[in-house]
C-alpha atoms as a PDB file:
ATOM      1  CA  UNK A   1      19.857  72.107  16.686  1.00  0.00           C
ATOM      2  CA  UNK A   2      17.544  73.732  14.063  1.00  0.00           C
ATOM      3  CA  UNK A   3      14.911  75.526  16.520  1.00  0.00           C
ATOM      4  CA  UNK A   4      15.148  76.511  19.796  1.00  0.00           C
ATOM      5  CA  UNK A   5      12.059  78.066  21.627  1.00  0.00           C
ATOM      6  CA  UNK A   6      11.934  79.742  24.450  1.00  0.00           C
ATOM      7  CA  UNK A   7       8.128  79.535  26.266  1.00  0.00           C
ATOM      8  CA  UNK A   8       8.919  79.821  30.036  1.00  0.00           C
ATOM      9  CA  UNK A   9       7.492  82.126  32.249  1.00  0.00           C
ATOM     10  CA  UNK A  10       6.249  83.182  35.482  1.00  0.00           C
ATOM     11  CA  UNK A  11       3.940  85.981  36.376  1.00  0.00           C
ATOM     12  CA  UNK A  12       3.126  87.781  39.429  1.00  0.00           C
ATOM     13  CA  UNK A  13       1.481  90.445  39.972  1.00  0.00           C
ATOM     14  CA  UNK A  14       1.908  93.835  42.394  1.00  0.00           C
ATOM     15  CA  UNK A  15       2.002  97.650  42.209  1.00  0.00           C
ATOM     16  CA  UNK A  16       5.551  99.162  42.311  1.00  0.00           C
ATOM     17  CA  UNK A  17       5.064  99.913  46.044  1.00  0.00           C
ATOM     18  CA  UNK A  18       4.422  96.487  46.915  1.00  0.00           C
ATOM     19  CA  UNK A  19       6.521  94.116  45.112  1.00  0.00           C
ATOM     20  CA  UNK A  20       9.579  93.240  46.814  1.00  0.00           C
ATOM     21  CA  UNK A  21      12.674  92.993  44.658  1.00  0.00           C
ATOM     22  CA  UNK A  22      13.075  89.442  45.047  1.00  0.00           C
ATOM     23  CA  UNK A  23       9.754  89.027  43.230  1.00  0.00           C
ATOM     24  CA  UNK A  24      11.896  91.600  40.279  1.00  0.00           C
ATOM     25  CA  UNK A  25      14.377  89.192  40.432  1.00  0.00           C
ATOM     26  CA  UNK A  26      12.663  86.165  40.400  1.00  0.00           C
ATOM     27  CA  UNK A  27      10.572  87.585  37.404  1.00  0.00           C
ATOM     28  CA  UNK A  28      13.801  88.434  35.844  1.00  0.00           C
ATOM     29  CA  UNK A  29      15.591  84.845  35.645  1.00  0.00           C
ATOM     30  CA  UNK A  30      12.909  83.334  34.844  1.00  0.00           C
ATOM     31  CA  UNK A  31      11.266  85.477  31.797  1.00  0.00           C
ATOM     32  CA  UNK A  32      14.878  86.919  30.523  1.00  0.00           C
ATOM     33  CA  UNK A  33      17.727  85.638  31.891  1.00  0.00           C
ATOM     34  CA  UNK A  34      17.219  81.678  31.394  1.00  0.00           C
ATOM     35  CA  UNK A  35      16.387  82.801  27.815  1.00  0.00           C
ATOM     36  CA  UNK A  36      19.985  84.683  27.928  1.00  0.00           C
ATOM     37  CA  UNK A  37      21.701  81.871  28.907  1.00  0.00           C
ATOM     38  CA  UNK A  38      20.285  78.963  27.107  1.00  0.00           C
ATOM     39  CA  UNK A  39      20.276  80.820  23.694  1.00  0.00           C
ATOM     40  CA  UNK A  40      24.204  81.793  24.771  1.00  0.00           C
ATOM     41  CA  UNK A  41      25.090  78.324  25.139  1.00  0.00           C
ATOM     42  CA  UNK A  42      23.379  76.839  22.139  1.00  0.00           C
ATOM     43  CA  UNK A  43      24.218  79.841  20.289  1.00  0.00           C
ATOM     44  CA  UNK A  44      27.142  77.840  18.032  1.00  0.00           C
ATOM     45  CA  UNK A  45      25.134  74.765  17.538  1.00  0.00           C
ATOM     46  CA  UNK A  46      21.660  76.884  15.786  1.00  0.00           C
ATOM     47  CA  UNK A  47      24.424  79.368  13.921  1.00  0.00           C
ATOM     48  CA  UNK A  48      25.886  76.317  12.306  1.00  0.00           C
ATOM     49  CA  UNK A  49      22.748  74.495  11.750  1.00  0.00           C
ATOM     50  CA  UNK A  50      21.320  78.303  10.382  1.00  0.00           C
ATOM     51  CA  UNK A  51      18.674  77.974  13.062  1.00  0.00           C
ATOM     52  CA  UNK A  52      15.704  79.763  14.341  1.00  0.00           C
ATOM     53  CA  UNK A  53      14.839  81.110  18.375  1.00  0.00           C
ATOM     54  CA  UNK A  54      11.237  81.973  18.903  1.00  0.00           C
ATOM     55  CA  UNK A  55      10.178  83.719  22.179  1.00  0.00           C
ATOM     56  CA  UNK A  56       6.844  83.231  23.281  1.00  0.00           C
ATOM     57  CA  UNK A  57       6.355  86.481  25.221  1.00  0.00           C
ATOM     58  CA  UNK A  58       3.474  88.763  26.050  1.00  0.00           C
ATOM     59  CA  UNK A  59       1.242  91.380  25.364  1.00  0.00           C
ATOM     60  CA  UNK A  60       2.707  92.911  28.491  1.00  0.00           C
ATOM     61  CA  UNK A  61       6.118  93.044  26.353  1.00  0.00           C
ATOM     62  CA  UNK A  62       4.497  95.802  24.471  1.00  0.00           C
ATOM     63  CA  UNK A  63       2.201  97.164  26.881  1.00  0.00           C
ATOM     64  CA  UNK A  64       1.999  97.509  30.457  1.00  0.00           C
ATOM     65  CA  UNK A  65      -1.124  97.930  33.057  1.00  0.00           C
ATOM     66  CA  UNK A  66      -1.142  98.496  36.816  1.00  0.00           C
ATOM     67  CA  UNK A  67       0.111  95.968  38.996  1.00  0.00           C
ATOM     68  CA  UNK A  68       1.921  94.530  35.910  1.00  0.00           C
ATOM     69  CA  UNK A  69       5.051  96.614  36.381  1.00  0.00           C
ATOM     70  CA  UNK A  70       7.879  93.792  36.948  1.00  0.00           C
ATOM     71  CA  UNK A  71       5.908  91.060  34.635  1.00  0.00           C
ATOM     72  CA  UNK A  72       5.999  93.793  32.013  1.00  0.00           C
ATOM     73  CA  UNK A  73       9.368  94.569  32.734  1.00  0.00           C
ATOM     74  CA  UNK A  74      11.109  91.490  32.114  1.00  0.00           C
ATOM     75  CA  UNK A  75       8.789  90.585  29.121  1.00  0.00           C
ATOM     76  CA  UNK A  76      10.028  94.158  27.501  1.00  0.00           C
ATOM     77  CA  UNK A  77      13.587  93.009  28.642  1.00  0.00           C
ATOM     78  CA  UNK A  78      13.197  89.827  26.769  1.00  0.00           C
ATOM     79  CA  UNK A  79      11.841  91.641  23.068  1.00  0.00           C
ATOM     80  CA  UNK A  80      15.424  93.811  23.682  1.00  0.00           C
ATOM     81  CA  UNK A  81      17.274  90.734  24.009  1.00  0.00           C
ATOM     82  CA  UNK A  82      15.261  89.174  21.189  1.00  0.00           C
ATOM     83  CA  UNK A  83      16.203  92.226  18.919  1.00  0.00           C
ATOM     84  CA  UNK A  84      19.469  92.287  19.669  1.00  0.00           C
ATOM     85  CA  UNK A  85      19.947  88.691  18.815  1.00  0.00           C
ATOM     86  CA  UNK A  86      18.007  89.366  15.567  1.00  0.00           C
ATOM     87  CA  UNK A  87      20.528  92.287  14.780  1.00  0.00           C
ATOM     88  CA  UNK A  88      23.468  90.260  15.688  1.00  0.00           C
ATOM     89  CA  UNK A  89      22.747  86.700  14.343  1.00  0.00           C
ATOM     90  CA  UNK A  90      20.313  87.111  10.889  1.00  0.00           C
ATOM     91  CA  UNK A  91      23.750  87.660   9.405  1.00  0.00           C
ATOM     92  CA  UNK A  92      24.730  84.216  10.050  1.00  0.00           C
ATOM     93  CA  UNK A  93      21.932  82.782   9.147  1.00  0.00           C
ATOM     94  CA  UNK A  94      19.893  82.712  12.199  1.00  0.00           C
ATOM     95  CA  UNK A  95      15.900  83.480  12.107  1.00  0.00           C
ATOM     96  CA  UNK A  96      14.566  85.011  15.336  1.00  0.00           C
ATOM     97  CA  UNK A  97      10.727  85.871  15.688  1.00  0.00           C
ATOM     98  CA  UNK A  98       8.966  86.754  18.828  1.00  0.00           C
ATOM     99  CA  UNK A  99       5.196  86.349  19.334  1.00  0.00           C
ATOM    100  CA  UNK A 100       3.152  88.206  21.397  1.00  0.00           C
ATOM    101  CA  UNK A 101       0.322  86.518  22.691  1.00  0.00           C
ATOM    102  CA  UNK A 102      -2.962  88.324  24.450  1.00  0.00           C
ATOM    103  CA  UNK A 103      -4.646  86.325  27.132  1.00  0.00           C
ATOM    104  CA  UNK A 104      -4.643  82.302  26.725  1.00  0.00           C
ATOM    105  CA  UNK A 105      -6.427  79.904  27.600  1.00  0.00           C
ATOM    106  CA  UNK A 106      -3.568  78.450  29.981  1.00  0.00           C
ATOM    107  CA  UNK A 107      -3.133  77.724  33.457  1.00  0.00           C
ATOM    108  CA  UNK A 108      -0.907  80.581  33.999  1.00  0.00           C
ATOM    109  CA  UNK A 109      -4.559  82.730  32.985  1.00  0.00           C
ATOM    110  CA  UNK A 110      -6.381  81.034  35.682  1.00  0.00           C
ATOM    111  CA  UNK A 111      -3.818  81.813  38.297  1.00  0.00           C
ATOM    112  CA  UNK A 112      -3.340  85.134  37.149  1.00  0.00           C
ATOM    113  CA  UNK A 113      -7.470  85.939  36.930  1.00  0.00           C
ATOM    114  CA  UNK A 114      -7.341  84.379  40.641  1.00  0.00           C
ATOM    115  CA  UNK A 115      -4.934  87.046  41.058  1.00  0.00           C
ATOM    116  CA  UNK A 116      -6.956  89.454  39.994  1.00  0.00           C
ATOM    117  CA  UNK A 117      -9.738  88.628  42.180  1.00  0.00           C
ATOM    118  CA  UNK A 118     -12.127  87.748  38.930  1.00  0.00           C
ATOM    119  CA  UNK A 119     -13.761  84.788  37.336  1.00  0.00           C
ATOM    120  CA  UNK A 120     -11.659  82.311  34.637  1.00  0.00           C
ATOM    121  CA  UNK A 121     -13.708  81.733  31.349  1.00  0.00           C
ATOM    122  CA  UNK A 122     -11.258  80.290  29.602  1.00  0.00           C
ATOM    123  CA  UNK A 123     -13.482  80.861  25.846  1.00  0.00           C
ATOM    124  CA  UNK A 124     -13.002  84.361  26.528  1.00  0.00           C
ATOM    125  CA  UNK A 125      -9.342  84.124  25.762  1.00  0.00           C
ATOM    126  CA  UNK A 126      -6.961  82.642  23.202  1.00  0.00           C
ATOM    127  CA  UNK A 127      -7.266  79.213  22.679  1.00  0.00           C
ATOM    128  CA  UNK A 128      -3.775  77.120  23.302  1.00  0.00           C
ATOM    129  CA  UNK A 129      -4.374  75.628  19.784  1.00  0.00           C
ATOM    130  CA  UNK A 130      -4.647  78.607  17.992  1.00  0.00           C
ATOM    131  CA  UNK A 131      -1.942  79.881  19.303  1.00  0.00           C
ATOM    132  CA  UNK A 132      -0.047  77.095  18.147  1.00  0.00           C
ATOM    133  CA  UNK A 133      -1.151  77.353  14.987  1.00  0.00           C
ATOM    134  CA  UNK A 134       0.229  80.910  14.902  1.00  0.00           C
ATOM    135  CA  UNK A 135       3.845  79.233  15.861  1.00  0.00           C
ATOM    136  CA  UNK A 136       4.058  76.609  13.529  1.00  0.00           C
ATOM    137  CA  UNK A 137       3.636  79.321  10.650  1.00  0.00           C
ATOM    138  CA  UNK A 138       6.152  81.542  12.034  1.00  0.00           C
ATOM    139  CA  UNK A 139       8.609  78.460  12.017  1.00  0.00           C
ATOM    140  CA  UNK A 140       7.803  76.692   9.132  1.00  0.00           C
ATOM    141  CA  UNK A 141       7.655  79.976   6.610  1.00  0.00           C
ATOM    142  CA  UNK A 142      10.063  79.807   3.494  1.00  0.00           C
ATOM    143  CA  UNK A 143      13.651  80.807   4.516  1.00  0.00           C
ATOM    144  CA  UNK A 144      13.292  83.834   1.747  1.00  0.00           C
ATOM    145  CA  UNK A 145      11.098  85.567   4.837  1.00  0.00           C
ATOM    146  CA  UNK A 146      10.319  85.808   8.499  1.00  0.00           C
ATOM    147  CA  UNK A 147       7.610  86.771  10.830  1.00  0.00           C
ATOM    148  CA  UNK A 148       9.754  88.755  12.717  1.00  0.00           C
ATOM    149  CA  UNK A 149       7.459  89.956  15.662  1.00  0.00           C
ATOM    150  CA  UNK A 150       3.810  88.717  15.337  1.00  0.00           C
ATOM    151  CA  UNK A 151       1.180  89.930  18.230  1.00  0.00           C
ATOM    152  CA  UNK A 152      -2.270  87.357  18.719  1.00  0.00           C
ATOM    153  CA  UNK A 153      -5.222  88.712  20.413  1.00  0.00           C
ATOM    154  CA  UNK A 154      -8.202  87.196  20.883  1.00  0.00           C
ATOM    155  CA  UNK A 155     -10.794  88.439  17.949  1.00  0.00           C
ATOM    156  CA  UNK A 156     -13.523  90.763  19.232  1.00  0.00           C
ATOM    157  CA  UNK A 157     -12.335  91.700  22.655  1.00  0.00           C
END
């Protein structure tokens, strides 16, 4: 197992007052602790093979808005988890890099925007490809360095 990458999620939206905590908890396994997990299990087979994780998280992992409290939450969750695997495994070997993507050009946007009560133009936004791009760098970069934490936003906006 040389790279394991970690691009679930599941967003949903709500002020603090009005987000139940099964909605937390829901947010929870799905944008940190499935990521936990799997990387725990495969955690022998990417040391030995000297490995990479990437997490595909968020801008909300850095930043948070109104009505993007438990999103937000669990994507911060998941750059702790990503650092402390960084700090615990680059001794043995192991490469971890997070990216944090702005808006994309995904179906996840349009359900979100619909959310939001406002119109999906999907050229407004990161394009999937690019984006790509921006992860195939990240994992194919010389050994000698790594792209630790790398943040993609959408030029001009």
């Amino acid at each position: 197992m040389d790279n394991l990458i970690h691009n679930a999620g599941a967003v949903q939206l709500g002020t603090v007052l009005n987000t139940e905590l099964t909605i937390w908890r829901e947010l929870f396994e799905v944008n940190l602790l499935a990521a936990v997990e799997l990387t725990r299990v495969l955690l022998p087979r990417l040391r030995e093979a000297q490995g990479q994780v990437l997490f595909i998280n968020s801008g909300a992992g850095l930043h948070s808005s109104a009505s993007w409290g438990a999103y937000a939450a669990s994507k911060f969750a998941l750059k702790a988890f990503a650092d402390a695997l960084s700090a615990e495994e680059s001794p043995h070997g192991l490469r971890v890099m997070t990216v944090f993507p702005g808006r994309t050009a995904t179906a996840m946007q349009e359900r979100v925007r619909a959310e939001e009560n406002a119109a999906y133009e999907p050229e407004r936004y990161i394009q999937p490809e690019n984006l790509a791009s921006t992860i195939r760098l990240m994992l194919e970069l010389s050994r000698d360095s790594v792209l630790a934490q790398v943040v993609v936003n959408r030029a001009g906006g």
